[in-house]
PDB file of N, CA and C in Angstrom:
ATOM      1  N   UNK A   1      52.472 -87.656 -38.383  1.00  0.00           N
ATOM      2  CA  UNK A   1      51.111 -87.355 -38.779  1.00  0.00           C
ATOM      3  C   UNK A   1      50.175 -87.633 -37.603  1.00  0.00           C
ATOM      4  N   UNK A   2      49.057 -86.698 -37.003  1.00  0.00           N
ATOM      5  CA  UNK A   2      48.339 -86.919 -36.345  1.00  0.00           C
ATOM      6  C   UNK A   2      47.324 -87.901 -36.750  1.00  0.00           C
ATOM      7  N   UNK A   3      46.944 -88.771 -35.792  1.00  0.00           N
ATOM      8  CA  UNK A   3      45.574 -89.082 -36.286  1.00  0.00           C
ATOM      9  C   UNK A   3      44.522 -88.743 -35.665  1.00  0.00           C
ATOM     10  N   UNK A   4      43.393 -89.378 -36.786  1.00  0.00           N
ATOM     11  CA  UNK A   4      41.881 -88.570 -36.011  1.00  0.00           C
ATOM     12  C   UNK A   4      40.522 -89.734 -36.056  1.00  0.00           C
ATOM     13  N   UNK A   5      39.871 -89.483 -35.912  1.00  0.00           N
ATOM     14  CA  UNK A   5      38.640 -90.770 -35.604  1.00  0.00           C
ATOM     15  C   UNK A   5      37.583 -90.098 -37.057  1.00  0.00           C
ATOM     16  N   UNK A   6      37.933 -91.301 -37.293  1.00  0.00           N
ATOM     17  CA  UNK A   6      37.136 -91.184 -39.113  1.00  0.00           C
ATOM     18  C   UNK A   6      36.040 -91.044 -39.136  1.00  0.00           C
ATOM     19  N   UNK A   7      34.806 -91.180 -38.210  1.00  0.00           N
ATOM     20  CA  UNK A   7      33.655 -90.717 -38.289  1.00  0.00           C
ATOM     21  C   UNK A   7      33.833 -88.985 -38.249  1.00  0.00           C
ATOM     22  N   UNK A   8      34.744 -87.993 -38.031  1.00  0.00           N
ATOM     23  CA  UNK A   8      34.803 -86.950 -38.128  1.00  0.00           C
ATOM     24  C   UNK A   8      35.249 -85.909 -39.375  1.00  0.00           C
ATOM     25  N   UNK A   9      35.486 -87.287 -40.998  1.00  0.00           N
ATOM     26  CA  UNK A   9      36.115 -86.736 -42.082  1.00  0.00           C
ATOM     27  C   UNK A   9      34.661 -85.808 -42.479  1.00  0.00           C
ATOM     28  N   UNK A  10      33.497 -86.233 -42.572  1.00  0.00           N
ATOM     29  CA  UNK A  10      32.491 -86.217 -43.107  1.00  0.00           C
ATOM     30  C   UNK A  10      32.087 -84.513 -42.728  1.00  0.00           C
ATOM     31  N   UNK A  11      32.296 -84.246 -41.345  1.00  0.00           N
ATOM     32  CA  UNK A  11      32.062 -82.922 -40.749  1.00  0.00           C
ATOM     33  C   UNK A  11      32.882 -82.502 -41.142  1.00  0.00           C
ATOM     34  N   UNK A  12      34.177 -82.657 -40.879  1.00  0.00           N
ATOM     35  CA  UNK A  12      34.880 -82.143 -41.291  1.00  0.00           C
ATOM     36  C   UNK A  12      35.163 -81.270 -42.708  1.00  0.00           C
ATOM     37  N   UNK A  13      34.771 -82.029 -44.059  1.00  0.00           N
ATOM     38  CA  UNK A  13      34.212 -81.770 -45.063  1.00  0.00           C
ATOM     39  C   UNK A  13      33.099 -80.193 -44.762  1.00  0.00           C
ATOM     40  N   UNK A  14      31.786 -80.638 -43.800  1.00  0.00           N
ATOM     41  CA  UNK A  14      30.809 -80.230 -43.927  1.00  0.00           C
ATOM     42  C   UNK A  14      31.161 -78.823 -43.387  1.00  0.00           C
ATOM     43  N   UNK A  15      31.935 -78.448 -42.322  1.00  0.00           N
ATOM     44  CA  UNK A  15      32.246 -77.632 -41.999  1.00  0.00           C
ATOM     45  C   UNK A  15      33.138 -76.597 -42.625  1.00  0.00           C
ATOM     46  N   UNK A  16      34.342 -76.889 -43.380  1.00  0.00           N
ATOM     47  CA  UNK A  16      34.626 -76.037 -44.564  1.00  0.00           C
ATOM     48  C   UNK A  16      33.885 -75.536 -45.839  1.00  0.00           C
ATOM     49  N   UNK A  17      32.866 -76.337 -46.047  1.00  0.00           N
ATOM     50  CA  UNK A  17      32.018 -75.511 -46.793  1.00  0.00           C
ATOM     51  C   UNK A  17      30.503 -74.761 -46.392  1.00  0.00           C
ATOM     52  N   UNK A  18      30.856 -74.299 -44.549  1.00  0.00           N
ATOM     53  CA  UNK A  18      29.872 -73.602 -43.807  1.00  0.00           C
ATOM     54  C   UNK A  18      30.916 -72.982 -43.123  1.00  0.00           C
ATOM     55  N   UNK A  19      31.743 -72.691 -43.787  1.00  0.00           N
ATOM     56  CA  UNK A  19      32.477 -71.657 -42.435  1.00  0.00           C
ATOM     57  C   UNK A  19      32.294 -70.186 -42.182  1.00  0.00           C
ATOM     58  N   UNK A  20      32.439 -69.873 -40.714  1.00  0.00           N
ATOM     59  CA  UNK A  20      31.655 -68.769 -40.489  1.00  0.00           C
ATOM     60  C   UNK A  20      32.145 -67.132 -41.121  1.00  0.00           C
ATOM     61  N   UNK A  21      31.863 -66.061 -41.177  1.00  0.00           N
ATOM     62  CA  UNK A  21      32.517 -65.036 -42.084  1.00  0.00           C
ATOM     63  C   UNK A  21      33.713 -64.833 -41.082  1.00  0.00           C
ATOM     64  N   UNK A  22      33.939 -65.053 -40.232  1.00  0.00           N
ATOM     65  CA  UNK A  22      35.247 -65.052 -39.088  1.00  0.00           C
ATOM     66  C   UNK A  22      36.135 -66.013 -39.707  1.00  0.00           C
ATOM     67  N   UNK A  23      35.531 -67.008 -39.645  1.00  0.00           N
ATOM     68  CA  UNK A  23      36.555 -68.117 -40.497  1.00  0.00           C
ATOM     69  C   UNK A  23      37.380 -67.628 -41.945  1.00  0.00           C
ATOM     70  N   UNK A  24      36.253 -67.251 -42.574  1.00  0.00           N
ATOM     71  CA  UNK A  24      36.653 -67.104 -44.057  1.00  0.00           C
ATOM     72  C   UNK A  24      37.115 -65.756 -44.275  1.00  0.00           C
ATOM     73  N   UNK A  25      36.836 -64.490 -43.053  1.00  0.00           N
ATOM     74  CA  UNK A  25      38.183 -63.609 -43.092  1.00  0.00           C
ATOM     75  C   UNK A  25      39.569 -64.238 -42.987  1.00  0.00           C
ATOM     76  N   UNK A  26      39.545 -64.737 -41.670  1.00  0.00           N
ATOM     77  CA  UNK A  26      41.142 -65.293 -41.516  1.00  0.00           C
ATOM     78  C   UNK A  26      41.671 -66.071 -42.390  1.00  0.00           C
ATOM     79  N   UNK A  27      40.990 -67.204 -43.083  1.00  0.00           N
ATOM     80  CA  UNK A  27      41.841 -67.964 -43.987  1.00  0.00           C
ATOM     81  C   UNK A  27      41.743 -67.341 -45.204  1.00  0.00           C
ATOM     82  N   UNK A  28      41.434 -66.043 -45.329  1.00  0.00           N
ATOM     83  CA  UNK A  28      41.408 -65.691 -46.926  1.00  0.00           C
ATOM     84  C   UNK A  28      43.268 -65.418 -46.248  1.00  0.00           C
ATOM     85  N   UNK A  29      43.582 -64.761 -45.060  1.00  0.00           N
ATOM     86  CA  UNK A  29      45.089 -64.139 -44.963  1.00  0.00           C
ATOM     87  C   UNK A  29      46.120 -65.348 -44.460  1.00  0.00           C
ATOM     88  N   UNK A  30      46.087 -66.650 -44.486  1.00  0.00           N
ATOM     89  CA  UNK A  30      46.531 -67.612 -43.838  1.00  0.00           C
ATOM     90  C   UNK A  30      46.993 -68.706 -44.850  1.00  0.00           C
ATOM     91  N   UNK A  31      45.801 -68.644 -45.674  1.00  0.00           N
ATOM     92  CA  UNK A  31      45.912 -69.852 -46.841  1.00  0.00           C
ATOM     93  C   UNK A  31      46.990 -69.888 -47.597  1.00  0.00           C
ATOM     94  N   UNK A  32      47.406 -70.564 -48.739  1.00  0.00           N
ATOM     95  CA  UNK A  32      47.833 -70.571 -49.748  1.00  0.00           C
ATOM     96  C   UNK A  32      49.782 -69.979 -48.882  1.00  0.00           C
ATOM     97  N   UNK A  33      50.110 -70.646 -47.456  1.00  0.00           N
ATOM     98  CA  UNK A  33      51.233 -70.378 -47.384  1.00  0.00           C
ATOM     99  C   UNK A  33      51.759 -68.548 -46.956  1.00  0.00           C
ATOM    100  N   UNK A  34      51.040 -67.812 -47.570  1.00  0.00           N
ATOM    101  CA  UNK A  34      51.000 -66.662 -46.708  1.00  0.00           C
ATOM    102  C   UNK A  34      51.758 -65.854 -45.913  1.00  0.00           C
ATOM    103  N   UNK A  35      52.001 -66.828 -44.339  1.00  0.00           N
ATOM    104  CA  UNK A  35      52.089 -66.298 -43.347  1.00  0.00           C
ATOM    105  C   UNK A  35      53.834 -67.617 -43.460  1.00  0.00           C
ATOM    106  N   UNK A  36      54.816 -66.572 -43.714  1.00  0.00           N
ATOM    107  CA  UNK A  36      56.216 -67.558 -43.309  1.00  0.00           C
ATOM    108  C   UNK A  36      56.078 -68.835 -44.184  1.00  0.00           C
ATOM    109  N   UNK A  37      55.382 -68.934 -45.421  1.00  0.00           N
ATOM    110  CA  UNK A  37      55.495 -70.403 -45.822  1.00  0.00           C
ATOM    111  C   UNK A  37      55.201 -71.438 -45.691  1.00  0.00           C
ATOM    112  N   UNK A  38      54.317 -71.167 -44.384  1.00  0.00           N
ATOM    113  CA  UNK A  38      54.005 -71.999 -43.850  1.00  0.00           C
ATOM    114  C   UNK A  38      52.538 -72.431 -44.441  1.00  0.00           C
ATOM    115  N   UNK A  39      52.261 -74.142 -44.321  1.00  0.00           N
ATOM    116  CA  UNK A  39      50.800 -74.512 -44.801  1.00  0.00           C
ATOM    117  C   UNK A  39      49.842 -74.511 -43.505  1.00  0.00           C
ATOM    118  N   UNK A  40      48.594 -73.986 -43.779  1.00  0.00           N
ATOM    119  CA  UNK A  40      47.607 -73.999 -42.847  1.00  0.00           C
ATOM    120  C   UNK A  40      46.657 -74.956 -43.200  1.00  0.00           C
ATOM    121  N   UNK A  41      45.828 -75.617 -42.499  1.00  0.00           N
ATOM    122  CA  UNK A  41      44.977 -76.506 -43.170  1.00  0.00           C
ATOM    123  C   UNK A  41      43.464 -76.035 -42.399  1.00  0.00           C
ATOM    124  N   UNK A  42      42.517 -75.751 -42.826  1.00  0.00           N
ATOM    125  CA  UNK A  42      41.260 -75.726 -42.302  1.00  0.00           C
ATOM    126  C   UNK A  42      40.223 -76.758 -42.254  1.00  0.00           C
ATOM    127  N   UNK A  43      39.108 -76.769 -40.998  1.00  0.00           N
ATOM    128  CA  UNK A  43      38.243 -77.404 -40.346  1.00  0.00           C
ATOM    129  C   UNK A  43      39.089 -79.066 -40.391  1.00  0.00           C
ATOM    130  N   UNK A  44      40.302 -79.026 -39.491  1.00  0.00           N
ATOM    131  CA  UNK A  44      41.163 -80.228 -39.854  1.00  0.00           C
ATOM    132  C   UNK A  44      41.246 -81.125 -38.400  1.00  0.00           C
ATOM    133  N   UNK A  45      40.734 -82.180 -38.572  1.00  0.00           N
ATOM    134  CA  UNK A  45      40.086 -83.301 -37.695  1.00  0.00           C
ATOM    135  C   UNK A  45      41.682 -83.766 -37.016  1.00  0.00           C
ATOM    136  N   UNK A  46      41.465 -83.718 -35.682  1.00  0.00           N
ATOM    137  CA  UNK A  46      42.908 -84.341 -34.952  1.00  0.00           C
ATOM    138  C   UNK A  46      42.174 -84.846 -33.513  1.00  0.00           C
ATOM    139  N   UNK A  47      42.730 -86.268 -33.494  1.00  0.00           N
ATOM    140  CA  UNK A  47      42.214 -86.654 -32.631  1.00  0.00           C
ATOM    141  C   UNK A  47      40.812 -87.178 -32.498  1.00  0.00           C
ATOM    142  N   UNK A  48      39.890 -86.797 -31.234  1.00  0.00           N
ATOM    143  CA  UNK A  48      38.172 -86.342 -31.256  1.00  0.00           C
ATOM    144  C   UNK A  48      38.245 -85.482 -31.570  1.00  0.00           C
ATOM    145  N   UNK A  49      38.696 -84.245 -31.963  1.00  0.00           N
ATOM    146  CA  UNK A  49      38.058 -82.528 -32.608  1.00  0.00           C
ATOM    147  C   UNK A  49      38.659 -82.637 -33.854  1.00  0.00           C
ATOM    148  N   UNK A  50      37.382 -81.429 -34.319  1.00  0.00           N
ATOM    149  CA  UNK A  50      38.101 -80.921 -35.678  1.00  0.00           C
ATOM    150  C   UNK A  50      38.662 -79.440 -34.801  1.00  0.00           C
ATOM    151  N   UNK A  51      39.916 -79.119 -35.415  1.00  0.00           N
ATOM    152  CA  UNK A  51      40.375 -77.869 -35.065  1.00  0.00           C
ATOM    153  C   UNK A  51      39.494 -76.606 -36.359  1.00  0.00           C
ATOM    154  N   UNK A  52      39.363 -75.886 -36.056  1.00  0.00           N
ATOM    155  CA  UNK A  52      39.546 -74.452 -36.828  1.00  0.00           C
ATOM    156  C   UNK A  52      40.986 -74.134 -38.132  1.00  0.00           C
ATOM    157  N   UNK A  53      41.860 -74.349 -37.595  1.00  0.00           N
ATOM    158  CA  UNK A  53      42.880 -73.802 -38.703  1.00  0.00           C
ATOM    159  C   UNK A  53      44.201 -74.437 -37.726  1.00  0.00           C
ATOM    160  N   UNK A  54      45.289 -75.486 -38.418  1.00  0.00           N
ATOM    161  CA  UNK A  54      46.078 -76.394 -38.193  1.00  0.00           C
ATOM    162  C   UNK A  54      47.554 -75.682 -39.093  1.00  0.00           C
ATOM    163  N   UNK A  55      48.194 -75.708 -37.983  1.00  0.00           N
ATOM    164  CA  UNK A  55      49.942 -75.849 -38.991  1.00  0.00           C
ATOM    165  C   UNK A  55      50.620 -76.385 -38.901  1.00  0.00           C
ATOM    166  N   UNK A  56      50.752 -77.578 -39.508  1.00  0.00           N
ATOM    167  CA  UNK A  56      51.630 -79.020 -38.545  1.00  0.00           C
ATOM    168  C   UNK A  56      52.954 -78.642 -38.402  1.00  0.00           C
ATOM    169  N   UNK A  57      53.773 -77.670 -39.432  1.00  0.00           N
ATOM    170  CA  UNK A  57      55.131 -77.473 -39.332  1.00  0.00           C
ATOM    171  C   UNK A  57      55.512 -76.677 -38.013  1.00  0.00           C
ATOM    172  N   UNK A  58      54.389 -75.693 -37.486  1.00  0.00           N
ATOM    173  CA  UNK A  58      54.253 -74.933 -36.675  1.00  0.00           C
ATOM    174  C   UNK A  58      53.926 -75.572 -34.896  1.00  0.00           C
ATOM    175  N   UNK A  59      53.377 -76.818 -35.457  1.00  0.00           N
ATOM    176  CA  UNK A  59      52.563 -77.625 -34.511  1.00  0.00           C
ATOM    177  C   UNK A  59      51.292 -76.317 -33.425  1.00  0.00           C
ATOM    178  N   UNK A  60      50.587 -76.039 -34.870  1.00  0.00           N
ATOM    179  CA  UNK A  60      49.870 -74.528 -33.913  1.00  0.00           C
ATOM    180  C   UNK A  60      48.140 -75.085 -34.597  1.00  0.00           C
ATOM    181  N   UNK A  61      47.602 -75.176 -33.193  1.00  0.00           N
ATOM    182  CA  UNK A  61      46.500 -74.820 -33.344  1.00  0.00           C
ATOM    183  C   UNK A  61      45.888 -73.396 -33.231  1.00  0.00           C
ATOM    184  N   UNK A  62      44.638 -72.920 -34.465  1.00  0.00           N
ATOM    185  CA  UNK A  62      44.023 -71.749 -34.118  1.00  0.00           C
ATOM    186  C   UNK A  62      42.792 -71.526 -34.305  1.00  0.00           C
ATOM    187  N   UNK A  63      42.052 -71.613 -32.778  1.00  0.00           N
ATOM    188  CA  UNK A  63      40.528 -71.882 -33.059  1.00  0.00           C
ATOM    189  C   UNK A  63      40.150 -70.233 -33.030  1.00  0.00           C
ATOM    190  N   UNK A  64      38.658 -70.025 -33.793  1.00  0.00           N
ATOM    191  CA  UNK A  64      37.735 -68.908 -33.644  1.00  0.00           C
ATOM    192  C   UNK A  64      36.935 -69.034 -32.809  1.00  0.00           C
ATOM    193  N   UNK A  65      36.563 -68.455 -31.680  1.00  0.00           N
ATOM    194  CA  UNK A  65      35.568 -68.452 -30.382  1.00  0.00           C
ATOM    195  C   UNK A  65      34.249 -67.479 -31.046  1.00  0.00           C
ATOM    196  N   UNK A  66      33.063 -67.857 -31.799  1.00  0.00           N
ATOM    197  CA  UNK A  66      31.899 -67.093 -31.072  1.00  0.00           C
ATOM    198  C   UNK A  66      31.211 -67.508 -29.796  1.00  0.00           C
ATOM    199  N   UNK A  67      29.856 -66.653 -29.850  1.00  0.00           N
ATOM    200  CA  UNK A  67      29.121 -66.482 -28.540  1.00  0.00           C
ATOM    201  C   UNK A  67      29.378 -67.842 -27.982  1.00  0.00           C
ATOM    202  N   UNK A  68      29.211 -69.187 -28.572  1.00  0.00           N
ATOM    203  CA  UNK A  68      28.901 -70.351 -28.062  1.00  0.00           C
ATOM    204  C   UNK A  68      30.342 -70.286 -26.569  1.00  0.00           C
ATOM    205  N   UNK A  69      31.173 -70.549 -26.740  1.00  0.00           N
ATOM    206  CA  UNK A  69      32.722 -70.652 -26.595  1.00  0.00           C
ATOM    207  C   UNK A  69      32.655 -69.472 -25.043  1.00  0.00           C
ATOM    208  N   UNK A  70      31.273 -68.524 -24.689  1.00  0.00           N
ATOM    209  CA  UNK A  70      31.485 -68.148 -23.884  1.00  0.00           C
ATOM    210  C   UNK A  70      30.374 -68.133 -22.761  1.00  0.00           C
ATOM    211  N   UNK A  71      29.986 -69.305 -22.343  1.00  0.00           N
ATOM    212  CA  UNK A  71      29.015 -69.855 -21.695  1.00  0.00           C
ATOM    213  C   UNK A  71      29.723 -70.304 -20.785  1.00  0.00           C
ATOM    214  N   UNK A  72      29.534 -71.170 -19.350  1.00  0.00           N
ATOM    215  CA  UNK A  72      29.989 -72.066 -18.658  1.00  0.00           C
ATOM    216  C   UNK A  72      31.051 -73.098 -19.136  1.00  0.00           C
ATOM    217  N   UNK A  73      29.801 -73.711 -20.072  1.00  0.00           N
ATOM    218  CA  UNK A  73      30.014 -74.647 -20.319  1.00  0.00           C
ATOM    219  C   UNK A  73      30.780 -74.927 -21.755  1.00  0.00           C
ATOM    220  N   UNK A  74      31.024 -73.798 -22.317  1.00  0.00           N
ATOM    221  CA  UNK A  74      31.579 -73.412 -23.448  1.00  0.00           C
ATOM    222  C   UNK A  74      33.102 -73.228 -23.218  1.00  0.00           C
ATOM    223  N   UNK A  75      33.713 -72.420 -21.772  1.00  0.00           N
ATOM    224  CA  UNK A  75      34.893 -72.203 -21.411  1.00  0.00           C
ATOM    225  C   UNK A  75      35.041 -73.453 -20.624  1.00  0.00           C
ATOM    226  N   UNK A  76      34.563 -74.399 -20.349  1.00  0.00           N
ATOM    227  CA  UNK A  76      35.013 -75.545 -19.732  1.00  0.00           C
ATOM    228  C   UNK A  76      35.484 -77.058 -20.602  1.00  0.00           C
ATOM    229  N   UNK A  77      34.392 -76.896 -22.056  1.00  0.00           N
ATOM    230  CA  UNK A  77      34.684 -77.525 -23.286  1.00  0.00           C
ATOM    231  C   UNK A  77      35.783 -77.094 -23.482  1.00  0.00           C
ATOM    232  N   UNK A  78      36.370 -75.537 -24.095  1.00  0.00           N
ATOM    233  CA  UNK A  78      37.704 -75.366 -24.145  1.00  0.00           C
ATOM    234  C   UNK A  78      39.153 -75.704 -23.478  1.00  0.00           C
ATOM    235  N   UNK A  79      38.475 -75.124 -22.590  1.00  0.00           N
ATOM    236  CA  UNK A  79      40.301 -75.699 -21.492  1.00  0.00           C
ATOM    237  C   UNK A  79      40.000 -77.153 -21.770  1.00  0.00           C
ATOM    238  N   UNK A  80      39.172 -78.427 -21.621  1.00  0.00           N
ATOM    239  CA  UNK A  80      39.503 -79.480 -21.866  1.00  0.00           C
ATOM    240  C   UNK A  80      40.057 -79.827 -22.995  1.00  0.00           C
ATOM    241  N   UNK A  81      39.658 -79.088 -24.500  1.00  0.00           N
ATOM    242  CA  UNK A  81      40.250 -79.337 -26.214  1.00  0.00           C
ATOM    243  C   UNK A  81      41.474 -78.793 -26.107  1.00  0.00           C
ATOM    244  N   UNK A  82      41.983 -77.727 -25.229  1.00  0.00           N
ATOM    245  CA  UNK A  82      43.075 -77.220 -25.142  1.00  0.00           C
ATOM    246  C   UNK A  82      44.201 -78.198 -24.250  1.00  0.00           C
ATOM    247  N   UNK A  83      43.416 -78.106 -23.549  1.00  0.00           N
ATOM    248  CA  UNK A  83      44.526 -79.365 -22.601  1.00  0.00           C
ATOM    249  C   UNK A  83      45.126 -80.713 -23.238  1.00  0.00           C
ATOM    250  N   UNK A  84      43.763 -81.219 -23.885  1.00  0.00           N
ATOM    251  CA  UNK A  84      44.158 -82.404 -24.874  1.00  0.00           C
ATOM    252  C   UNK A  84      44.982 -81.714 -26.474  1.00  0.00           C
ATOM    253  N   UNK A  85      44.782 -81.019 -26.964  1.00  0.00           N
ATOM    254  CA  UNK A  85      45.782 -80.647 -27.713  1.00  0.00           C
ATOM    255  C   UNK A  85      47.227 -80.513 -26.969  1.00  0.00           C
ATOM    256  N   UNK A  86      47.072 -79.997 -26.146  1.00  0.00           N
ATOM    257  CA  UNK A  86      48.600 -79.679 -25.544  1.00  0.00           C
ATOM    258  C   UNK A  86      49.209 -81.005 -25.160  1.00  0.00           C
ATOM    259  N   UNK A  87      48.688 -81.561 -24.653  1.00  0.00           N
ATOM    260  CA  UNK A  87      48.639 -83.490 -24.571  1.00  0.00           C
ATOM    261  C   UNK A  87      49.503 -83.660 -25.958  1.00  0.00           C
ATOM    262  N   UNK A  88      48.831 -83.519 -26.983  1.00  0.00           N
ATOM    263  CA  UNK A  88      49.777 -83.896 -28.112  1.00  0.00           C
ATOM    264  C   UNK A  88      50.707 -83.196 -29.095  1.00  0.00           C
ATOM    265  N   UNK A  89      51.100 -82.245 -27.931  1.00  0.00           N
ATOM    266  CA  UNK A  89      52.317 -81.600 -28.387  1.00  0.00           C
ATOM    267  C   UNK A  89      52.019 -79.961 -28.988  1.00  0.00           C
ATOM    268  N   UNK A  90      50.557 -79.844 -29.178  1.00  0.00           N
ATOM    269  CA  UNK A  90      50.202 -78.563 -30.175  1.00  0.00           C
ATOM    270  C   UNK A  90      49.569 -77.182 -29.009  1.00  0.00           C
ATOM    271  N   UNK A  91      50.091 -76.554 -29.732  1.00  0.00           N
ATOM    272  CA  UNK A  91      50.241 -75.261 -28.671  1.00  0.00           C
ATOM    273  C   UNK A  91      48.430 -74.331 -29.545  1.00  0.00           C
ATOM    274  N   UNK A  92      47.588 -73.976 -28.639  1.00  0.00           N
ATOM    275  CA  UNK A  92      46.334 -73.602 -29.241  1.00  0.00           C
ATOM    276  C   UNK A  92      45.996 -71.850 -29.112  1.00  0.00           C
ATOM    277  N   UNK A  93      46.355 -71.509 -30.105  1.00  0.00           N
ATOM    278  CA  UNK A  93      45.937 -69.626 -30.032  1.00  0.00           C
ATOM    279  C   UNK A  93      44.486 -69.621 -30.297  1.00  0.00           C
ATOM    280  N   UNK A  94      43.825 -68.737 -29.295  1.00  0.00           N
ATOM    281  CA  UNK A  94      42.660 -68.839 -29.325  1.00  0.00           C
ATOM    282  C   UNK A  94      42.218 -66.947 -29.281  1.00  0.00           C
ATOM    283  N   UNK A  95      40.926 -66.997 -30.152  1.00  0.00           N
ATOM    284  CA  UNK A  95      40.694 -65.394 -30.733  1.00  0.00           C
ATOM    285  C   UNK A  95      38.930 -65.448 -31.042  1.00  0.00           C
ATOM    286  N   UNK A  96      38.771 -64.895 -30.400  1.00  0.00           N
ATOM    287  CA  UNK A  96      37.285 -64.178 -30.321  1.00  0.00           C
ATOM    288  C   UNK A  96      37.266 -64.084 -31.792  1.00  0.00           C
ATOM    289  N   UNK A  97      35.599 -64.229 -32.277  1.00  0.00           N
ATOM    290  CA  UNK A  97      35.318 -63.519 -33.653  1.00  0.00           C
ATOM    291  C   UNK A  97      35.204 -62.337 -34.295  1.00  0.00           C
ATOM    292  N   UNK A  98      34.919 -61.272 -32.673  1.00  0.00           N
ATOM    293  CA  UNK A  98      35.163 -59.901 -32.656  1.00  0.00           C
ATOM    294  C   UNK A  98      36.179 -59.382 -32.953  1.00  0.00           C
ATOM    295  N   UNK A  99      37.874 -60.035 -32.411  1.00  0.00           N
ATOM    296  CA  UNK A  99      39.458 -59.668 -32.637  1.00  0.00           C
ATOM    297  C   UNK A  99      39.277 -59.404 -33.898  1.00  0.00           C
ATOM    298  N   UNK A 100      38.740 -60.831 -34.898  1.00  0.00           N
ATOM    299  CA  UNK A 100      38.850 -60.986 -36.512  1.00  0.00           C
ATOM    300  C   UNK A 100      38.439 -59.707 -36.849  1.00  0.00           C
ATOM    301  N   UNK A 101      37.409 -59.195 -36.292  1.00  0.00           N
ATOM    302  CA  UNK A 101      36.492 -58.396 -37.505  1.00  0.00           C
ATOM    303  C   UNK A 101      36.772 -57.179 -37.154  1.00  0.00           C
ATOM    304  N   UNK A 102      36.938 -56.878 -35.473  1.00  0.00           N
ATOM    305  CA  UNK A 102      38.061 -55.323 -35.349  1.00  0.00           C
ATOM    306  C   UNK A 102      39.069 -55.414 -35.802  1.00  0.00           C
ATOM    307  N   UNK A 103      39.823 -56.141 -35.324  1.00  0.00           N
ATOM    308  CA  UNK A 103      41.681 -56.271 -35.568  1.00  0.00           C
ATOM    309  C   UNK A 103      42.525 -57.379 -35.800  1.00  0.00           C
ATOM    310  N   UNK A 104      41.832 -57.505 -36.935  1.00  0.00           N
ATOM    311  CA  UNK A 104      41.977 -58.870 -38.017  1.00  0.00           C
ATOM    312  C   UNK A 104      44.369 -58.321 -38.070  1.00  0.00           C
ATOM    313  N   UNK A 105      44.692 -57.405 -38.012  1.00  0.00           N
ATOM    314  CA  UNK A 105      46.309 -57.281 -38.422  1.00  0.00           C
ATOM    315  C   UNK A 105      46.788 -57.468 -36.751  1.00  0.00           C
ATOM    316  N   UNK A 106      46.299 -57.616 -35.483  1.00  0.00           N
ATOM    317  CA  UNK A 106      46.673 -58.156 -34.315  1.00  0.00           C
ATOM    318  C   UNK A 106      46.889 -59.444 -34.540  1.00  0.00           C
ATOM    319  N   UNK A 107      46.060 -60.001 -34.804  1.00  0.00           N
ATOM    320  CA  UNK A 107      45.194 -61.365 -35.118  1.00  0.00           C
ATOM    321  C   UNK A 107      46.356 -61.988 -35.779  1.00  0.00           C
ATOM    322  N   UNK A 108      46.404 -61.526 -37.152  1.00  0.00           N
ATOM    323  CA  UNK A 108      47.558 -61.789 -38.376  1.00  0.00           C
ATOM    324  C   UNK A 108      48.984 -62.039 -37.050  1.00  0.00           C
ATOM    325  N   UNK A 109      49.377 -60.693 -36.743  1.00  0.00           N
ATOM    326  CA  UNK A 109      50.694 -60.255 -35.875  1.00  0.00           C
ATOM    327  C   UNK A 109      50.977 -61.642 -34.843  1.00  0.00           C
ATOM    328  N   UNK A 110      49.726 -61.884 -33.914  1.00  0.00           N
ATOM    329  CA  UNK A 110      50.246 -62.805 -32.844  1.00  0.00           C
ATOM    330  C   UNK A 110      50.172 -64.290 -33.325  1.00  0.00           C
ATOM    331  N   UNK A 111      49.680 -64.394 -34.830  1.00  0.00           N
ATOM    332  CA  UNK A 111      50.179 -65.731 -35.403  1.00  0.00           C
ATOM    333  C   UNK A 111      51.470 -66.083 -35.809  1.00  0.00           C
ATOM    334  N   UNK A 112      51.943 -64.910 -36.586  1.00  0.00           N
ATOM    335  CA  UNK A 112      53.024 -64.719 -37.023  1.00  0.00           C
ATOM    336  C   UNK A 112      54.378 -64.968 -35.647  1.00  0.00           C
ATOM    337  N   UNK A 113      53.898 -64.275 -34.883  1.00  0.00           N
ATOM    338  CA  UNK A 113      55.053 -64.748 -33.703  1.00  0.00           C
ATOM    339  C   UNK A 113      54.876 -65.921 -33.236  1.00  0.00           C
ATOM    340  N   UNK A 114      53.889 -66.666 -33.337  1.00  0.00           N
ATOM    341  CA  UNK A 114      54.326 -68.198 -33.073  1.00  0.00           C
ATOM    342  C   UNK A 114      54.467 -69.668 -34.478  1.00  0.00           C
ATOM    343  N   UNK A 115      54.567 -68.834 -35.412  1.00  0.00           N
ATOM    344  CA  UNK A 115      54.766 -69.696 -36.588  1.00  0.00           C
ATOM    345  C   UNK A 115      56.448 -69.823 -35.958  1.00  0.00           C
TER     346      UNK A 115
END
């Protein structure tokens, strides 16, 4: 079991019940086992971050990138959450909010090959 820093349950919380329509496309096709059987868990706190969408059996992180995520300082936040995920073993697929909403069955496809 990973752990995570408990001042982050609270967001964590707060953030699944604000998730963005990118979010709540993908986990309408992810949830409930879905994809290989596998369980997904959303806005799920590991470590300092909350991830986007977690598969511990999979050990797969899968964050949604909007505009923020493509700034300087937005792609430099990333490679560091990515690096430290990879630090603990979890491999991070990462997808624009645009992929979701053009080609939400790519999206589906290149999860599926790393479940």
């Amino acid at each position: 079991m990973l752990r995570y820093k408990e001042n982050l349950k609270g967001n964590s919380r707060q953030l699944r019940k604000n998730m963005t329509e990118a979010e709540q496309i993908l986990w309408s096709r992810i949830r409930g086992k879905q994809l290989k059987g596998m369980q997904f868990y959303r806005q799920k706190p590991i470590g300092g971050c909350i991830v986007d969408f977690y598969c511990p059996k999979a050990e797969l992180v899968i964050e949604l990138d909007g505009g923020q995520h493509y700034s300087e300082e937005g792609k430099e936040r990333d490679i560091r959450r990515d690096e430290y995920m990879a630090d603990m073993g979890l491999r991070v697929l990462r997808f624009s909010d645009r992929e979701v909403f053009e080609n939400l069955q790519a999206v589906i496809e290149k999860i599926w090959s790393h479940i």
